[in-house]
Protein backbone atom coordinates (compact mmCIF):
# COMPACT_ATOMS: atom_id res chain seq x y z
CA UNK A 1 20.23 24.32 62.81
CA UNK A 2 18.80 20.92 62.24
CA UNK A 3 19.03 21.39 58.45
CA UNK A 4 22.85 22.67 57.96
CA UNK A 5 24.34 19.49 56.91
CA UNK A 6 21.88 18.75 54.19
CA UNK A 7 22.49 22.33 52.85
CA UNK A 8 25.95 21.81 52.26
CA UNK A 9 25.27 17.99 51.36
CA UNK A 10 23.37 19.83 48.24
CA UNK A 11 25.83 22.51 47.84
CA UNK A 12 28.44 19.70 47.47
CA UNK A 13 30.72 21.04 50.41
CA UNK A 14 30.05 17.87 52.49
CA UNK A 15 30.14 14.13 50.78
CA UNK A 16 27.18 11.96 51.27
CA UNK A 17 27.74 8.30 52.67
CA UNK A 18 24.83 6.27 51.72
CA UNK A 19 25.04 3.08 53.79
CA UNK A 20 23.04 0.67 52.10
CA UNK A 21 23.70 -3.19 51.50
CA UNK A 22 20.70 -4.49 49.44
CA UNK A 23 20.97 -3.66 45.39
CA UNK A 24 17.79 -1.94 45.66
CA UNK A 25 18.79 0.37 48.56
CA UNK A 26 22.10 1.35 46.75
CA UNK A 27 20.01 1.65 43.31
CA UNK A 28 17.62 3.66 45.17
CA UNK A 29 20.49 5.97 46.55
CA UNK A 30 21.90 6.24 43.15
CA UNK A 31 18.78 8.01 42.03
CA UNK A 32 19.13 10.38 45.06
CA UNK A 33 22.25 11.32 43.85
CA UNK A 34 21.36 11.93 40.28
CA UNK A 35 18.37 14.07 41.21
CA UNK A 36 19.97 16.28 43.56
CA UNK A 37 23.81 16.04 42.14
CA UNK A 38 25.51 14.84 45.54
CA UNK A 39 28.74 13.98 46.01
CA UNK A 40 28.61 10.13 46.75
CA UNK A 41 30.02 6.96 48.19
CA UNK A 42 28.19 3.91 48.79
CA UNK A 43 29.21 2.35 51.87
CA UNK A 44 28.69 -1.15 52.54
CA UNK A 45 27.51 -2.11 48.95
CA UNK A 46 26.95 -6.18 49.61
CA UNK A 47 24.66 -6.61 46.86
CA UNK A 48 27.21 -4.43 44.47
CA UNK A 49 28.07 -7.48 42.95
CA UNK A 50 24.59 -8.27 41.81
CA UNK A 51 24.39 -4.37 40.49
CA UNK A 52 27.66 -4.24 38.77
CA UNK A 53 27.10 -2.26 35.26
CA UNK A 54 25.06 -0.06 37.19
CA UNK A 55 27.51 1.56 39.48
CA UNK A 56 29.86 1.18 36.95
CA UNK A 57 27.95 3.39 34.83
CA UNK A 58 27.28 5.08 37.62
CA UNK A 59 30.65 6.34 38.88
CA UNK A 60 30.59 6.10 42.30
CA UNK A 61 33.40 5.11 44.51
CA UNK A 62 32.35 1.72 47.13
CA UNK A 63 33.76 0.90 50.63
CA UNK A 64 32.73 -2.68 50.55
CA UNK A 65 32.71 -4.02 54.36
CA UNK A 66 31.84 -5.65 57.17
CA UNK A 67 32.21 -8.54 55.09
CA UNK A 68 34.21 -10.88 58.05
CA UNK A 69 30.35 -10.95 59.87
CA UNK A 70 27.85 -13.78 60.09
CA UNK A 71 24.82 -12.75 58.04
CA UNK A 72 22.53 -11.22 61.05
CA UNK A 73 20.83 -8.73 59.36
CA UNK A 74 18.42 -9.39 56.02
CA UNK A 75 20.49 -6.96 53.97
CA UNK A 76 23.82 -9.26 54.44
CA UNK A 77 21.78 -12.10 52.53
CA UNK A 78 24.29 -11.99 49.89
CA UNK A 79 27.46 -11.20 51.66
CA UNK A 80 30.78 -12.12 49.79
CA UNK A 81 34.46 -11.67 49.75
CA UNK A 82 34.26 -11.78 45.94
CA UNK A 83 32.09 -8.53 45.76
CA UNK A 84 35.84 -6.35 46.14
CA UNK A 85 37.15 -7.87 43.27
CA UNK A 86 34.39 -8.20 41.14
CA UNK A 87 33.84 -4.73 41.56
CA UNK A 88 37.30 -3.40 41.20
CA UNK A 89 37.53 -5.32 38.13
CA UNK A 90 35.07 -3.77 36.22
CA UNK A 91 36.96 -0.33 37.08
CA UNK A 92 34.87 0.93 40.29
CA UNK A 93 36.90 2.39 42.67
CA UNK A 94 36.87 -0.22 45.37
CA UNK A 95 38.06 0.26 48.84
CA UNK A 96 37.32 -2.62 51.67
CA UNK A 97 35.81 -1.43 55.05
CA UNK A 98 35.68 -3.27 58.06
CA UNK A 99 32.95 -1.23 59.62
CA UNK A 100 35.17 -1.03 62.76
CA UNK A 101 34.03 -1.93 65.96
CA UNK A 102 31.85 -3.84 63.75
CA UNK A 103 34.09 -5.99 62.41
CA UNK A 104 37.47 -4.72 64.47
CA UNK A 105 40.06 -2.45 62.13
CA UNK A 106 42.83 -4.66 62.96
CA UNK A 107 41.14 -7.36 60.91
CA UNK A 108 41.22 -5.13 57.94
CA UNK A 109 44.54 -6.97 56.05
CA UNK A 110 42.76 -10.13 56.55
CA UNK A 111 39.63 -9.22 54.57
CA UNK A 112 41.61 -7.51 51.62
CA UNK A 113 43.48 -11.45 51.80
CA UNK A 114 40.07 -13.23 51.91
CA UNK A 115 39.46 -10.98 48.77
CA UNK A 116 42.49 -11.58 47.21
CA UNK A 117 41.64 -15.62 48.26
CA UNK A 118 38.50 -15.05 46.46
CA UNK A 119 39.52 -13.44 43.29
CA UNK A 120 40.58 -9.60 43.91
CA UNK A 121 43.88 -9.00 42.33
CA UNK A 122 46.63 -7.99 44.83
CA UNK A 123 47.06 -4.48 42.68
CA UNK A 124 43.78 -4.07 43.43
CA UNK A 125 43.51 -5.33 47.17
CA UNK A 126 46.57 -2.99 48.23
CA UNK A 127 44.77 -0.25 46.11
CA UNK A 128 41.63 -0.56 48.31
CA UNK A 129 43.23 -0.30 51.56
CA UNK A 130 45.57 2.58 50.32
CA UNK A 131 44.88 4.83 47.56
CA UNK A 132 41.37 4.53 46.81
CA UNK A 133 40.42 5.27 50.37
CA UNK A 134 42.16 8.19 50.44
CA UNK A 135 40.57 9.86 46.68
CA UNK A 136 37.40 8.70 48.77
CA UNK A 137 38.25 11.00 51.56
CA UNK A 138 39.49 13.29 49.54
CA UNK A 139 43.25 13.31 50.68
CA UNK A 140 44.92 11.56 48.20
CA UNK A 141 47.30 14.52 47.47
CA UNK A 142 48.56 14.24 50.51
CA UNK A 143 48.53 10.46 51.43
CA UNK A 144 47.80 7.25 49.99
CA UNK A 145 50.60 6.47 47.63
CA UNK A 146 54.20 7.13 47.67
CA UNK A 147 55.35 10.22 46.00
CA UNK A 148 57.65 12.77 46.59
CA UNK A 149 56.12 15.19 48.76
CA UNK A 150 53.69 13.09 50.16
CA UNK A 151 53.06 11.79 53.87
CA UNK A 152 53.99 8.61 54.46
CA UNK A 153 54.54 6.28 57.05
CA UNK A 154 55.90 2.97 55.88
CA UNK A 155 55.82 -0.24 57.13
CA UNK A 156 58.25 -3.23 56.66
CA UNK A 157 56.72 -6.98 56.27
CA UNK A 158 58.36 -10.71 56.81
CA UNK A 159 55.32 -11.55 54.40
CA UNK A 160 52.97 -10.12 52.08
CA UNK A 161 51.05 -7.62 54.38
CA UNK A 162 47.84 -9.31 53.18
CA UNK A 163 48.85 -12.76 54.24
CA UNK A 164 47.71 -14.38 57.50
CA UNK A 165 51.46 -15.27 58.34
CA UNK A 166 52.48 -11.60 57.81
CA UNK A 167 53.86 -9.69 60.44
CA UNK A 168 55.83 -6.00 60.51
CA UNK A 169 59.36 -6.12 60.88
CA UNK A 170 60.38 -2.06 60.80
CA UNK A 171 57.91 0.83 61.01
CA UNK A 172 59.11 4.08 60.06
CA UNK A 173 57.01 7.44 61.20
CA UNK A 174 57.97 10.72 59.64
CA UNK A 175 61.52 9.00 58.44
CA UNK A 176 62.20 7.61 61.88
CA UNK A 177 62.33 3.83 62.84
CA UNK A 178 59.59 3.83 66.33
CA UNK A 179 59.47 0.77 68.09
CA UNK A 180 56.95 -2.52 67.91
């Protein structure tokens, strides 16, 4: 049936993605939400920074990303590493995308530094490649954080993780040291 994911899009048993980059694409998906009471997150969200009280007031989590592109498209006019932090700041749960194989997912710690580099805090650069994506898929009981009884795979740095000079030392799956 063409129509089954819509159906439990409405009956709020699948989240919607809206992928838009322009403020009056994500404004426009707002409304969608509002009239129809979905379960959102606005992916992409380049012109979030122009729209900030908005989603703010709007509650809606953002995956902010590709943001390590050229600006080939007319919706990545106002493309921006400050758009994560500016964002987070004002309390929106911000997580930073790359959009992989967009932008590859490997590249991913270098945005959240570009971010950082361009005013995101480091609390809430880690957050957005940790936590927040997780509430955003809806895991974050399980992973995301460290807490006891959670999953969690942990990774030791030489450097900040975020840092172009980083690099992991020690990785540790389900409590045992695997190889690099």
């Amino acid at each position: 049936m063409q129509t089954e994911n819509i159906v439990k899009a409405l009956s709020k048993k699948i989240p919607v993605r809206a992928h838009a980059h322009r403020a009056d694409d994500i404004l426009t998906a707002l409304r969608l939400r509002d009239e129809f009471d979905l379960d959102m997150v606005i992916e992409h969200c380049t012109d979030g920074h122009l729209i900030v009280e908005e989603l703010k007031e709007a509650k809606v989590p953002v995956a902010i990303g590709p943001s390590l592109s050229n600006r080939a498209k007319v919706e990545m006019e106002n493309v921006t590493f400050r758009t994560p932090g500016i964002l987070a700041a004002a309390g929106i749960e911000t997580a930073i995308i790359t959009d992989h194989p967009c932008t590859p997912i490997q590249y991913l710690p270098l945005c959240a530094g570009i971010a950082m580099r361009e005013g995101m805090t480091e609390y809430d650069a880690l957050r957005a490649l940790t936590i927040v994506p997780a509430k955003i898929l809806k895991v974050d009981k399980r992973v995301g954080s460290l807490k006891v009884g959670k999953d969690a795979d942990i990774v030791v740095w030489n450097n900040h993780p975020l840092e172009i000079m980083g690099k992991p030392e020690m990785v540790f799956v389900n409590g045992k040291q695997i190889a690099l």
